[in-house]
N, C-alpha and C. Protein backbone atom coordinates (compact mmCIF):
# COMPACT_ATOMS: atom_id res chain seq x y z
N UNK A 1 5.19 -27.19 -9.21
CA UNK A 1 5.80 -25.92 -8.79
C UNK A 1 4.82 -25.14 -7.92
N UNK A 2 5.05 -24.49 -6.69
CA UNK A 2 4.53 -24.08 -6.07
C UNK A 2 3.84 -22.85 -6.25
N UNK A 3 2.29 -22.69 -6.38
CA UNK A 3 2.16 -21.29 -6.84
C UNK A 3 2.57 -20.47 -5.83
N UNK A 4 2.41 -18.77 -7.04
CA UNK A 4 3.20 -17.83 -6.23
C UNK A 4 2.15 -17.81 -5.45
N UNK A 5 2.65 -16.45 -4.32
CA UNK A 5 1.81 -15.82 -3.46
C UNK A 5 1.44 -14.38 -3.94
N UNK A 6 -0.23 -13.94 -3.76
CA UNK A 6 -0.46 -12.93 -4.26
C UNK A 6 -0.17 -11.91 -3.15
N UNK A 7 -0.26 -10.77 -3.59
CA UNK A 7 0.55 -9.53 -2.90
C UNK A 7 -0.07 -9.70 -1.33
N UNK A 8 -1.73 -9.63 -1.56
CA UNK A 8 -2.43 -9.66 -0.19
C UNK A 8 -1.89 -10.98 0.44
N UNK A 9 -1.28 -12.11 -0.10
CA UNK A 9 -1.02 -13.56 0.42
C UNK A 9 0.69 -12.93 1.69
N UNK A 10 1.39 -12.89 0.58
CA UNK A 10 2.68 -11.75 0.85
C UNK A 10 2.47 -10.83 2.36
N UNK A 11 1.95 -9.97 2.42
CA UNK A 11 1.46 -9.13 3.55
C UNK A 11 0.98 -10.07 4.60
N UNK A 12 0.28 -10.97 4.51
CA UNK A 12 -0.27 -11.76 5.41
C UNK A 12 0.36 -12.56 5.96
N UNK A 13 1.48 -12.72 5.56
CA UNK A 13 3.02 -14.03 5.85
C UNK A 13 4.13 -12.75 6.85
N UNK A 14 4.13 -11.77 6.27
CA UNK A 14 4.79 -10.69 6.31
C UNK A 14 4.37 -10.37 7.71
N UNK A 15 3.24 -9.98 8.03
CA UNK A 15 2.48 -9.87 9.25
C UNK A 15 3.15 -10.53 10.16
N UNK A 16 2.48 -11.94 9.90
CA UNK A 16 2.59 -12.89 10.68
C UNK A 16 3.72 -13.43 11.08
N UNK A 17 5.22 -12.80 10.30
CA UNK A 17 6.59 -12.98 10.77
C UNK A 17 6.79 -11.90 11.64
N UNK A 18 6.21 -11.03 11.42
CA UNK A 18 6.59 -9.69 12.47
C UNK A 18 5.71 -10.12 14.13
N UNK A 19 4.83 -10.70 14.12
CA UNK A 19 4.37 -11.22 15.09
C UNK A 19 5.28 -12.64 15.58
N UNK A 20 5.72 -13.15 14.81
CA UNK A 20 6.07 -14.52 15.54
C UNK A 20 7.39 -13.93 16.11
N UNK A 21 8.30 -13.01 15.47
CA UNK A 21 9.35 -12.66 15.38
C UNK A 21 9.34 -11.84 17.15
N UNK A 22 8.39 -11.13 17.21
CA UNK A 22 8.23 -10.14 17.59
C UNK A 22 8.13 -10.71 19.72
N UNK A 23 7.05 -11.77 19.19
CA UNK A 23 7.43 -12.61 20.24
C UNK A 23 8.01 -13.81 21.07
N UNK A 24 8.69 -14.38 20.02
CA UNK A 24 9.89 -15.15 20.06
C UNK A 24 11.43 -14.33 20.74
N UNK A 25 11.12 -13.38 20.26
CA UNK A 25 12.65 -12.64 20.44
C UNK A 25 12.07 -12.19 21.65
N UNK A 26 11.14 -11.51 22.20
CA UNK A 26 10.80 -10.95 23.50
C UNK A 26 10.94 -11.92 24.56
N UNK A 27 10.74 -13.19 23.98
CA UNK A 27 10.78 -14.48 24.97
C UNK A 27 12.00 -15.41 25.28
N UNK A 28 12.91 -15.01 24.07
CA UNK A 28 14.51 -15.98 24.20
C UNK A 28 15.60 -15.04 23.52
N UNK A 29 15.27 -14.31 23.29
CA UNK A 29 16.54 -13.43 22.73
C UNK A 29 16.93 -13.42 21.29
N UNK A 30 17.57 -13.12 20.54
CA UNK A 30 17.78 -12.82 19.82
C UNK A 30 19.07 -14.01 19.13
N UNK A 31 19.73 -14.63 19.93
CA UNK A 31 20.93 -15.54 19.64
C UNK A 31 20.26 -16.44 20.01
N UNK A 32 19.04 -17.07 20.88
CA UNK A 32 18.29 -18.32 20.71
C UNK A 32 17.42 -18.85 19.43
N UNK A 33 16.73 -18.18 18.89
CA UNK A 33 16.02 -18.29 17.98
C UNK A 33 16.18 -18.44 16.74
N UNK A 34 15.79 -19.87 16.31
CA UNK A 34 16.31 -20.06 15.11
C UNK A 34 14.99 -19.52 13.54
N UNK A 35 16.06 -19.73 12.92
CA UNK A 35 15.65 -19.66 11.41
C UNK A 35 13.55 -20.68 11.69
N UNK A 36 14.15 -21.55 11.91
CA UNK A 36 13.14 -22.64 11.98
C UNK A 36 12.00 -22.57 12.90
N UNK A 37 12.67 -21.99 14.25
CA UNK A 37 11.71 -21.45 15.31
C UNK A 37 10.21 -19.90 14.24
N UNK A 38 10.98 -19.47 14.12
CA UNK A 38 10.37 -18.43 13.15
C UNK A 38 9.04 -18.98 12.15
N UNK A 39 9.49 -19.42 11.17
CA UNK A 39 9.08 -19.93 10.09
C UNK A 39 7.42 -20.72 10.47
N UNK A 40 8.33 -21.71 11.53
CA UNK A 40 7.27 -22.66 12.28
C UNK A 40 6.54 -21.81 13.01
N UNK A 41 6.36 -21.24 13.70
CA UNK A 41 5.71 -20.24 14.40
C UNK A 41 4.68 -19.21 13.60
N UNK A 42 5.44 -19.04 11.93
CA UNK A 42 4.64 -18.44 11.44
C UNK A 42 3.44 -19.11 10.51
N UNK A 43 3.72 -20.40 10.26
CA UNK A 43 3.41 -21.12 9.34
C UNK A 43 3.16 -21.26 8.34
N UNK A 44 4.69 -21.29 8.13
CA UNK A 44 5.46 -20.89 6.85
C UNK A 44 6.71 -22.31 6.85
N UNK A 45 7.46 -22.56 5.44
CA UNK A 45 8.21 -23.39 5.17
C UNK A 45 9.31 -22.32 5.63
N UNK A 46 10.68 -23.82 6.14
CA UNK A 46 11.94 -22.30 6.61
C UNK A 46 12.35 -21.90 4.98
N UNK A 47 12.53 -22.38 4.03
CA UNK A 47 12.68 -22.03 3.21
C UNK A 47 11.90 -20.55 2.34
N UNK A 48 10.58 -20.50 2.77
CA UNK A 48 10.40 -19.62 2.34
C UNK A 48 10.39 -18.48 3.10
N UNK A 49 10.47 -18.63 4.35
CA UNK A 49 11.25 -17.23 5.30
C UNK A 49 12.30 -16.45 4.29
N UNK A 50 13.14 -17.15 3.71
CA UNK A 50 14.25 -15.87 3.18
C UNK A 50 13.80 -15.20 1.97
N UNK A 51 12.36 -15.50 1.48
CA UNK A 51 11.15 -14.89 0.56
C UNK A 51 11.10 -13.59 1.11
N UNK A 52 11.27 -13.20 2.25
CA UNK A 52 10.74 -12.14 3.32
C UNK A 52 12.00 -11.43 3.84
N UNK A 53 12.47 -12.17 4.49
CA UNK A 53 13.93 -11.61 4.97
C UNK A 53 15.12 -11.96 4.99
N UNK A 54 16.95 -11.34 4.80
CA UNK A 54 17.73 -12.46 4.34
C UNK A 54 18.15 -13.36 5.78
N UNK A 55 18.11 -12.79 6.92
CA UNK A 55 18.45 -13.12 7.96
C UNK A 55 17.34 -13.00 8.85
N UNK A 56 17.73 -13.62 10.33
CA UNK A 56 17.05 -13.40 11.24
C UNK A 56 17.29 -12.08 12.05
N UNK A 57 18.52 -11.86 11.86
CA UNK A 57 18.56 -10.40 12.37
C UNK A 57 18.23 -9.28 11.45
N UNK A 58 18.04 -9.39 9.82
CA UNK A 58 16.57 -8.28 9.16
C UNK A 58 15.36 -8.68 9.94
N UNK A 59 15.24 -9.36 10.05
CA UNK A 59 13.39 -9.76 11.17
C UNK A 59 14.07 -8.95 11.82
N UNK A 60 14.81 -9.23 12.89
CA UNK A 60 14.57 -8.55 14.11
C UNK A 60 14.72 -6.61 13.46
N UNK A 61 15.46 -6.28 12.95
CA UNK A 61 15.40 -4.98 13.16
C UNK A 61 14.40 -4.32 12.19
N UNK A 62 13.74 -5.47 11.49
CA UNK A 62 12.76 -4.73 10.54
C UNK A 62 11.48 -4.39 12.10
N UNK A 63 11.37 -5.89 12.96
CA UNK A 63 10.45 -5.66 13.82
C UNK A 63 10.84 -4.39 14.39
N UNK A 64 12.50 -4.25 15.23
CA UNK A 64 12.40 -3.52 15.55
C UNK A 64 11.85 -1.83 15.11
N UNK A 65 12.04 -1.55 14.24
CA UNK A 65 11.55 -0.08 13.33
C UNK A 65 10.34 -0.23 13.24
N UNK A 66 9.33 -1.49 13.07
CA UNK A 66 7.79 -1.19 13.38
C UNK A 66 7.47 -0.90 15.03
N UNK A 67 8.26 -1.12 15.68
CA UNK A 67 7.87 -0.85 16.99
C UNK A 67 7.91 0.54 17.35
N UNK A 68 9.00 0.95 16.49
CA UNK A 68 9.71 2.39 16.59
C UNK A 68 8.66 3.66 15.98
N UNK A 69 8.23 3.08 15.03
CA UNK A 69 6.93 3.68 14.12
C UNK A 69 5.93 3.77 15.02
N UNK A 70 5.22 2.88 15.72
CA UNK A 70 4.21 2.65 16.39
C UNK A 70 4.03 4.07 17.71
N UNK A 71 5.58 3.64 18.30
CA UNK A 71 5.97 4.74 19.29
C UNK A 71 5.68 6.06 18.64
N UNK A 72 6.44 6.16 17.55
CA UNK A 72 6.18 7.94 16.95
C UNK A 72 4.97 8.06 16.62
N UNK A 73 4.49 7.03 16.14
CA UNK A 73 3.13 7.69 15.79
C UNK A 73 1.80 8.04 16.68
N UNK A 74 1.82 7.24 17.73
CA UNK A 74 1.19 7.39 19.22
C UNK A 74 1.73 8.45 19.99
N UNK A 75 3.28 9.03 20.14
CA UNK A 75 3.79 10.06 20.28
C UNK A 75 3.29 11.55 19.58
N UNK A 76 3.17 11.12 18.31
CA UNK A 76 2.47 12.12 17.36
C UNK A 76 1.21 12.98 17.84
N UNK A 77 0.25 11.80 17.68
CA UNK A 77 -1.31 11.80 18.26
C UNK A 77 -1.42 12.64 19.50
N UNK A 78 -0.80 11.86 20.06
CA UNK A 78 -0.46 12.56 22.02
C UNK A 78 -0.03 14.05 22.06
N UNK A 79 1.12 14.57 21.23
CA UNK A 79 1.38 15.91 21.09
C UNK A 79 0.89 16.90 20.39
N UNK A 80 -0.04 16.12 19.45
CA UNK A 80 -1.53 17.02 18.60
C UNK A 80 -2.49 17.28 19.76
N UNK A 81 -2.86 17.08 20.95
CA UNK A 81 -3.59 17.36 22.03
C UNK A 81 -2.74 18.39 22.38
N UNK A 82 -1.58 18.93 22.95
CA UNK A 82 -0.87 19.64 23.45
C UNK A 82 -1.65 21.22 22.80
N UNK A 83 -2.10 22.17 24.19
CA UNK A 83 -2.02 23.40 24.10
C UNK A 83 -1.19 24.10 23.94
N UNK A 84 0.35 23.73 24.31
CA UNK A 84 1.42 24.72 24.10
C UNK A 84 2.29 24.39 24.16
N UNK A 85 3.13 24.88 23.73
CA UNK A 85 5.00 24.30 23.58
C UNK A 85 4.78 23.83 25.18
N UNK A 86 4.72 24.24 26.11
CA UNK A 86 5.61 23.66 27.14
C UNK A 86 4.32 22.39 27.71
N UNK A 87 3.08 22.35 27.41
CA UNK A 87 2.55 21.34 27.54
C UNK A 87 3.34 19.82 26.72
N UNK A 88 3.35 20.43 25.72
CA UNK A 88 4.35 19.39 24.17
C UNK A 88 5.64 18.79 25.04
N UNK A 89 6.16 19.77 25.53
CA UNK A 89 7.60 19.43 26.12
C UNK A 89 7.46 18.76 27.27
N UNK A 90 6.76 18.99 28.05
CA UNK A 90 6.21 17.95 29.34
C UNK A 90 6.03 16.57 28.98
N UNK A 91 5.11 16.61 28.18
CA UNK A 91 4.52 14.94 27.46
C UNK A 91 5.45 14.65 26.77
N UNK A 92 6.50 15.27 25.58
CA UNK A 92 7.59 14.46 25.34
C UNK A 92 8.35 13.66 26.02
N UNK A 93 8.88 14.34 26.78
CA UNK A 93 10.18 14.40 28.03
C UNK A 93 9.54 13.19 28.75
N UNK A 94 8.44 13.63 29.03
CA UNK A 94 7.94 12.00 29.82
C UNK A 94 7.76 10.82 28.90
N UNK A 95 7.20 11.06 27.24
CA UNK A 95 7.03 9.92 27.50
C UNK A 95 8.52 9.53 26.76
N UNK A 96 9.28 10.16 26.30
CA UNK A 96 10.83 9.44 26.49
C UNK A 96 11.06 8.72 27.49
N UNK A 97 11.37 9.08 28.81
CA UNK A 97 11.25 8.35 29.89
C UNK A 97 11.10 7.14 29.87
N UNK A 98 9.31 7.02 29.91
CA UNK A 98 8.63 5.71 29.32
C UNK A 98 8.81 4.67 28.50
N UNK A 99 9.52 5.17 27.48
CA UNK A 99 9.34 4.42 26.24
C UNK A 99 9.37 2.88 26.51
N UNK A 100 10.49 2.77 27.15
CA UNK A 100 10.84 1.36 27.22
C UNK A 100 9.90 0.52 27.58
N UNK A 101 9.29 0.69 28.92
CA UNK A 101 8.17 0.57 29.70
C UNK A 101 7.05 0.27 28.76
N UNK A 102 6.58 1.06 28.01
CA UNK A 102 5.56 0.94 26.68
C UNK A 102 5.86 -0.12 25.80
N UNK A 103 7.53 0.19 24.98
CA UNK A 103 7.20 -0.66 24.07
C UNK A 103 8.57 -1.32 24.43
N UNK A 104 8.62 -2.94 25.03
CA UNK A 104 9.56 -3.49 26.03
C UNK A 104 10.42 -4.21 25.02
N UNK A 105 10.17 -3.98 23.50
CA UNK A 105 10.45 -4.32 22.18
C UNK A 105 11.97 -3.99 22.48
N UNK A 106 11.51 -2.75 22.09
CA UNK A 106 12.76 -1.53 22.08
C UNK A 106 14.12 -1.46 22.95
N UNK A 107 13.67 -2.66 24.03
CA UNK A 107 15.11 -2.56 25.04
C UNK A 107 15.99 -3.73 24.31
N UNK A 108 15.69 -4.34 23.53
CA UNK A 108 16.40 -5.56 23.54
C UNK A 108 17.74 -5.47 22.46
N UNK A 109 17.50 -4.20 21.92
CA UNK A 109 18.76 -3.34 20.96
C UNK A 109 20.12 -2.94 22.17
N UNK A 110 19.52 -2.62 23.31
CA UNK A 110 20.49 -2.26 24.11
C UNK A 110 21.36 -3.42 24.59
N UNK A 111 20.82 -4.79 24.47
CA UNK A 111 21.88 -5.44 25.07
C UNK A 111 23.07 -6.03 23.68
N UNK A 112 24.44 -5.84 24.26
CA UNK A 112 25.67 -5.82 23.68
C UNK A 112 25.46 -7.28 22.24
N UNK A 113 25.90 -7.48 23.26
CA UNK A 113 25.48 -9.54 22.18
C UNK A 113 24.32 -9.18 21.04
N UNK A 114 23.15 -8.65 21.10
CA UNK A 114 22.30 -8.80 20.65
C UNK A 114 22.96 -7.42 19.00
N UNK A 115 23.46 -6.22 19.79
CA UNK A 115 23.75 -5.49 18.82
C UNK A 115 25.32 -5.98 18.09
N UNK A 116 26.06 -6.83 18.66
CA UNK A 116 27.34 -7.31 17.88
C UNK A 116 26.47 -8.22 16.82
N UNK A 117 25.96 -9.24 17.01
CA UNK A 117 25.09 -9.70 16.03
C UNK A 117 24.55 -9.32 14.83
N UNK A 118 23.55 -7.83 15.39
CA UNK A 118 23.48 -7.07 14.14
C UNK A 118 24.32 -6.38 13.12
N UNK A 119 25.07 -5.94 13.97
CA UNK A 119 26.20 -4.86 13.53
C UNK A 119 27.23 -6.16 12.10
N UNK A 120 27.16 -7.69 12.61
CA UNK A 120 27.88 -8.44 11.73
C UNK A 120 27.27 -8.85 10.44
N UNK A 121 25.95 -8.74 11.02
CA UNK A 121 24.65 -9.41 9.95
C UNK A 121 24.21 -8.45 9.01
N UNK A 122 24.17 -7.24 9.53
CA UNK A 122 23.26 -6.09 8.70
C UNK A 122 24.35 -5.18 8.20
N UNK A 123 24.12 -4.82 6.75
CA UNK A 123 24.95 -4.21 6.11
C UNK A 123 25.27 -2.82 6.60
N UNK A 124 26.71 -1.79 6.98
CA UNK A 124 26.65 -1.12 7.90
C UNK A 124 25.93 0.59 7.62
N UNK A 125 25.36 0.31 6.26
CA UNK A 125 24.45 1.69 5.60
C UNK A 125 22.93 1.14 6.09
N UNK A 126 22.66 0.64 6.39
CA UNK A 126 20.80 0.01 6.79
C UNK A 126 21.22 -0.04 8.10
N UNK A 127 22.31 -0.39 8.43
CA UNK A 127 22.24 0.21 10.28
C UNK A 127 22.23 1.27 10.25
N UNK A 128 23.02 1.82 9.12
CA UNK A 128 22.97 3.76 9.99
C UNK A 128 22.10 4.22 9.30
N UNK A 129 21.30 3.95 8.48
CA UNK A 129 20.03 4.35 8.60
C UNK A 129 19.04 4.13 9.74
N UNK A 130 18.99 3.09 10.27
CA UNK A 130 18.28 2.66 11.33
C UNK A 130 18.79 3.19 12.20
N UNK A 131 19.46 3.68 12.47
CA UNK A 131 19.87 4.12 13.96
C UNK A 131 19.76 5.76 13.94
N UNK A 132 19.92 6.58 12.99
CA UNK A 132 19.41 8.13 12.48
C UNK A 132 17.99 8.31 12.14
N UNK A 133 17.35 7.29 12.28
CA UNK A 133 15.70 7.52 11.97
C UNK A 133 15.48 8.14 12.92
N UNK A 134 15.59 8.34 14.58
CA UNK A 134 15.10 8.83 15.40
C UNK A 134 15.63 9.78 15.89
N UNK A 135 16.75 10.58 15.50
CA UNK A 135 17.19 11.32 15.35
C UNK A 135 16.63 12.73 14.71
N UNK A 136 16.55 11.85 13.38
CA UNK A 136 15.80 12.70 12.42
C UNK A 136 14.33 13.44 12.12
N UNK A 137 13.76 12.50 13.27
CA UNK A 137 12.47 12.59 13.80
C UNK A 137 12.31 13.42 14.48
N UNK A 138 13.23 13.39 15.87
CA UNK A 138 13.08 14.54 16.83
C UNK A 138 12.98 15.99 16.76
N UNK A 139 14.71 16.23 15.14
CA UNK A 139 14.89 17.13 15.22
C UNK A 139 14.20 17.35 14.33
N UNK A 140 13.16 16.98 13.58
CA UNK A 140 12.12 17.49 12.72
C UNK A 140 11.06 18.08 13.47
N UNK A 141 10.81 17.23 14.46
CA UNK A 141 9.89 17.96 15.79
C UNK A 141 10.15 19.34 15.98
N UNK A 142 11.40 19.56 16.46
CA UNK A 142 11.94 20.62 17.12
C UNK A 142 11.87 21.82 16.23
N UNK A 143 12.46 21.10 14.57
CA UNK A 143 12.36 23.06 13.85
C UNK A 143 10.47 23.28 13.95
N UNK A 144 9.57 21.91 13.86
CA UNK A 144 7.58 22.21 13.76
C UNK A 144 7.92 22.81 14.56
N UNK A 145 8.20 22.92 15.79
CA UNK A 145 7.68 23.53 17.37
C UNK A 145 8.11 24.99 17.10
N UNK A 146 9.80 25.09 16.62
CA UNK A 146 10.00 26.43 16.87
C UNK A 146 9.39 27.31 15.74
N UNK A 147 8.78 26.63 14.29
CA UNK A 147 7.98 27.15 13.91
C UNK A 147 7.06 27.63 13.91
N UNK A 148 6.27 26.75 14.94
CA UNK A 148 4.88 27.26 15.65
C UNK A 148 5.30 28.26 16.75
N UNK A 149 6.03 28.55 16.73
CA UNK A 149 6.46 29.24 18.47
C UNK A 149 6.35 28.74 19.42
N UNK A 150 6.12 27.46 19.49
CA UNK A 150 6.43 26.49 20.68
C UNK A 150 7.72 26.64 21.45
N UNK A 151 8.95 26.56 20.47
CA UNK A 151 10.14 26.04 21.14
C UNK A 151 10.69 27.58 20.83
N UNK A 152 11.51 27.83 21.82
CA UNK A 152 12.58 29.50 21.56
C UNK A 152 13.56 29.14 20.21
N UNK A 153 13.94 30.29 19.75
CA UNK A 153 14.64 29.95 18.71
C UNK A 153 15.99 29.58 18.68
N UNK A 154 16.28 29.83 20.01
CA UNK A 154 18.22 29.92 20.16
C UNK A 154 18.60 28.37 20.80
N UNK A 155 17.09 27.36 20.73
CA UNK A 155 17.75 25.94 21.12
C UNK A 155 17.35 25.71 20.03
N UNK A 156 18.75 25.21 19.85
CA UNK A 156 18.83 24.27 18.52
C UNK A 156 19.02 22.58 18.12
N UNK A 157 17.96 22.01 17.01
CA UNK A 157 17.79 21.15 16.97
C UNK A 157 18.46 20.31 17.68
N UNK A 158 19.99 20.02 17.37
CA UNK A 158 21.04 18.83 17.91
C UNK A 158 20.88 19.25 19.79
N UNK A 159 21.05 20.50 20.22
CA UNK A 159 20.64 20.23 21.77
C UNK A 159 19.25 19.62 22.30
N UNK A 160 18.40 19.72 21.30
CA UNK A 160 17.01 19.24 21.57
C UNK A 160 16.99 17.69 21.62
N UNK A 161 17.70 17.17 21.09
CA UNK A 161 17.83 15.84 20.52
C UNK A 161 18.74 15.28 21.76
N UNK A 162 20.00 15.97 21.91
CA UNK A 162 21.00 15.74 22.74
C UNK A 162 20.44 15.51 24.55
N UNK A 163 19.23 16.50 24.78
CA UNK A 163 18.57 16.06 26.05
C UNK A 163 17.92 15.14 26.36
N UNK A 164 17.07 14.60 24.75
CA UNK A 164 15.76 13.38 24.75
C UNK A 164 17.19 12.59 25.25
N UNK A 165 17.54 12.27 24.21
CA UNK A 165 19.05 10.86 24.41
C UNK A 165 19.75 11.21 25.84
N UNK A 166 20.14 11.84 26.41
CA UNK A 166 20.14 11.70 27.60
C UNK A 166 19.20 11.21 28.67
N UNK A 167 17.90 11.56 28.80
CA UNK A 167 16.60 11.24 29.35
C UNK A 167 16.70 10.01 28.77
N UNK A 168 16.67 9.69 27.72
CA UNK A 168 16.50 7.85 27.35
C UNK A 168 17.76 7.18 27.75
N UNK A 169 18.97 7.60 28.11
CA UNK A 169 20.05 7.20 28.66
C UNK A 169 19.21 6.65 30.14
N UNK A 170 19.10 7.50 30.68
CA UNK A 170 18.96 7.58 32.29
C UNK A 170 17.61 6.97 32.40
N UNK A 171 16.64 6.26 31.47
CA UNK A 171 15.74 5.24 31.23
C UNK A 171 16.13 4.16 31.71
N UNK A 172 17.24 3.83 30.51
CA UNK A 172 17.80 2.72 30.97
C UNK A 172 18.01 1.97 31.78
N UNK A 173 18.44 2.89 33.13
CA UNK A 173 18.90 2.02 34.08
C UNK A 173 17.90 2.27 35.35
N UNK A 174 16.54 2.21 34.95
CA UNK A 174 14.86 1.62 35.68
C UNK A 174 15.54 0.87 36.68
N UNK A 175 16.08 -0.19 36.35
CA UNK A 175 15.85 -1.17 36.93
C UNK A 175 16.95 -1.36 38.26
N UNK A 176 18.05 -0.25 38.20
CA UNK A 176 18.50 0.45 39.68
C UNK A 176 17.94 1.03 40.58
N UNK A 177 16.82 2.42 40.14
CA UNK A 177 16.66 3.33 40.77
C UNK A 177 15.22 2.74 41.28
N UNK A 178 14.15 2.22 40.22
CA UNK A 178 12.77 1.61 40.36
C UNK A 178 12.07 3.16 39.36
N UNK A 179 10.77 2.21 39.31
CA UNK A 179 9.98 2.93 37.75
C UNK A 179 9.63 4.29 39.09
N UNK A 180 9.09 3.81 40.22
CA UNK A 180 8.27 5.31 40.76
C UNK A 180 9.44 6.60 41.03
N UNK A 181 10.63 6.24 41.26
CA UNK A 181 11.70 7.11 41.43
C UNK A 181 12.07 7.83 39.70
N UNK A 182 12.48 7.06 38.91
CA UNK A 182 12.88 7.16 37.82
C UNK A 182 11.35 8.07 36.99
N UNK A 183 10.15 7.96 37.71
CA UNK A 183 8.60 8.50 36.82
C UNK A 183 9.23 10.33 37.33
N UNK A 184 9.40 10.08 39.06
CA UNK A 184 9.69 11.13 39.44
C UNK A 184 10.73 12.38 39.07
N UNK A 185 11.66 11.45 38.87
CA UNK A 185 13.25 12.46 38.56
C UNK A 185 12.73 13.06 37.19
N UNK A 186 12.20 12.18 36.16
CA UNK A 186 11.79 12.62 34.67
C UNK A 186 10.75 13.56 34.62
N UNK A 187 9.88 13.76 35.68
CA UNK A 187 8.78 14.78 35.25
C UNK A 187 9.08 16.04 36.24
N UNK A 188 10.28 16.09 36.94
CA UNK A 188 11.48 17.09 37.63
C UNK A 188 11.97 18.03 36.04
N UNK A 189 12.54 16.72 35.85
CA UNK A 189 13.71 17.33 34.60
C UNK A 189 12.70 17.86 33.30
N UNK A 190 11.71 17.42 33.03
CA UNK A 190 10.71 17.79 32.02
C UNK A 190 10.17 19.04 32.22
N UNK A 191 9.33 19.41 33.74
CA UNK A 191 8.98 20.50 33.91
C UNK A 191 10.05 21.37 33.79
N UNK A 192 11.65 21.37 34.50
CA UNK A 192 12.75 22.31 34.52
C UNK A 192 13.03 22.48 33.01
N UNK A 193 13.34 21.59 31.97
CA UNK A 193 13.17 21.68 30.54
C UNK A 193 12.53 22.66 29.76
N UNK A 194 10.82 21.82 30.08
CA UNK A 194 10.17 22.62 29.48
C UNK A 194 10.22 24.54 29.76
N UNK A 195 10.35 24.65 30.98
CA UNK A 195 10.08 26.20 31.49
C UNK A 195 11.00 26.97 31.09
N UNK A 196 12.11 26.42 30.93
CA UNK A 196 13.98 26.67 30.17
C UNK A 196 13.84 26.79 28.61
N UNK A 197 13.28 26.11 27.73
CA UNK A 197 12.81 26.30 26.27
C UNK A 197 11.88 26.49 26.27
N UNK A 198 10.84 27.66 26.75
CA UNK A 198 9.92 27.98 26.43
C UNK A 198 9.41 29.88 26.34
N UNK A 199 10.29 29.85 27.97
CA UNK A 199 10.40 31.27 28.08
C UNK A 199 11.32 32.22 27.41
N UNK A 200 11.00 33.22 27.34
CA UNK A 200 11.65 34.30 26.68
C UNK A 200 13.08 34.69 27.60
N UNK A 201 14.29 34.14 27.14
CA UNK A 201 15.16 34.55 27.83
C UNK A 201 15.77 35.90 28.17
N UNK A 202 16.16 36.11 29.45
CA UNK A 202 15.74 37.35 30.08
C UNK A 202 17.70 38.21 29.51
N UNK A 203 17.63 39.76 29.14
CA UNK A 203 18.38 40.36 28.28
C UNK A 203 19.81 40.35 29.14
């Protein structure tokens, strides 16, 4: 009988699926990649892959949410430098923009096939958790800021949220306009943003 694996053994398999996972799927998609591709890659039995996850699409969206983490938390860091709400709101706004660009993880949720997949595979309460994490994030941002007096008080969370997701809408489609046009229009709309939630609106 095979001994178990100790916790540190566990983490180290765990790792190493989020890496194989991580670049397997960046390299063939998400409907190429098998059970076996994985496993082998991690070097691991396929059998004991479902030790870890029940599907290949939990890999993928567990990867995906470490990517997502990574982003906020480098996002975090970056806006602890910020002198002032509208410095904060500049560097947000942009690096929304960015994101994709940064972490090239993160685009591969957008294509259709890839999310019918999930949507069949993953139970539909752990999607909508996954899909309100960043939501919930933002607008947690937004009441810190207007607590600090960063942000005015009369924008409210869901419009704060409602502009990022627009700006990450109009991300999307980079690959019409080109990154130096698309860097441009976003740090337009960021500065007009920021100067709009920041100032004291006039009586």
């Amino acid at each position: 009988m095979p001994r178990a694996r100790t916790p540190e053994e566990r983490e180290r398999v765990g790792d190493r699926l989020l890496t194989a996972g991580r670049e397997l799927f960046e390299r063939q998609g998400l409907a190429k990649v098998t059970i076996a591709d994985l496993a082998r890659s991690a070097g691991i039995g396929k059998g004991s892959f479902y030790q870890f996850h029940a599907s290949k699409e939990e890999l993928f969206l567990a990867i995906h949410e470490h990517e997502e983490e990574r982003y906020r938390a480098a996002l975090v860091a970056e806006l602890e430098t910020a002198a002032s709400g509208r410095e904060a709101l500049v560097t947000l706004l942009g690096s929304i923009a960015s994101r994709l660009r940064a972490h090239p993880f993160l685009r591969l949720l957008l294509d259709p096939q890839t999310l019918l997949a999930l949507s069949v595979a993953i139970p539909p309460e752990r999607f909508e958790t996954h899909r309100k994490a960043d939501e919930a994030f933002f607008m947690g941002l937004a009441r810190k800021w207007k607590r600090r007096g960063w942000l005015r008080n009369d924008v409210a969370p869901q419009r704060f949220v409602d502009v990022l997701t627009a700006l990450f809408v109009m991300s999307t489609q980079e690959h019409l306009v080109g990154e130096e046009t698309l860097t441009r229009a976003a740090r337009e709309i960021a500065e007009a943003v920021a100067d709009r939630w920041t100032r004291t609106p006039e009586p």
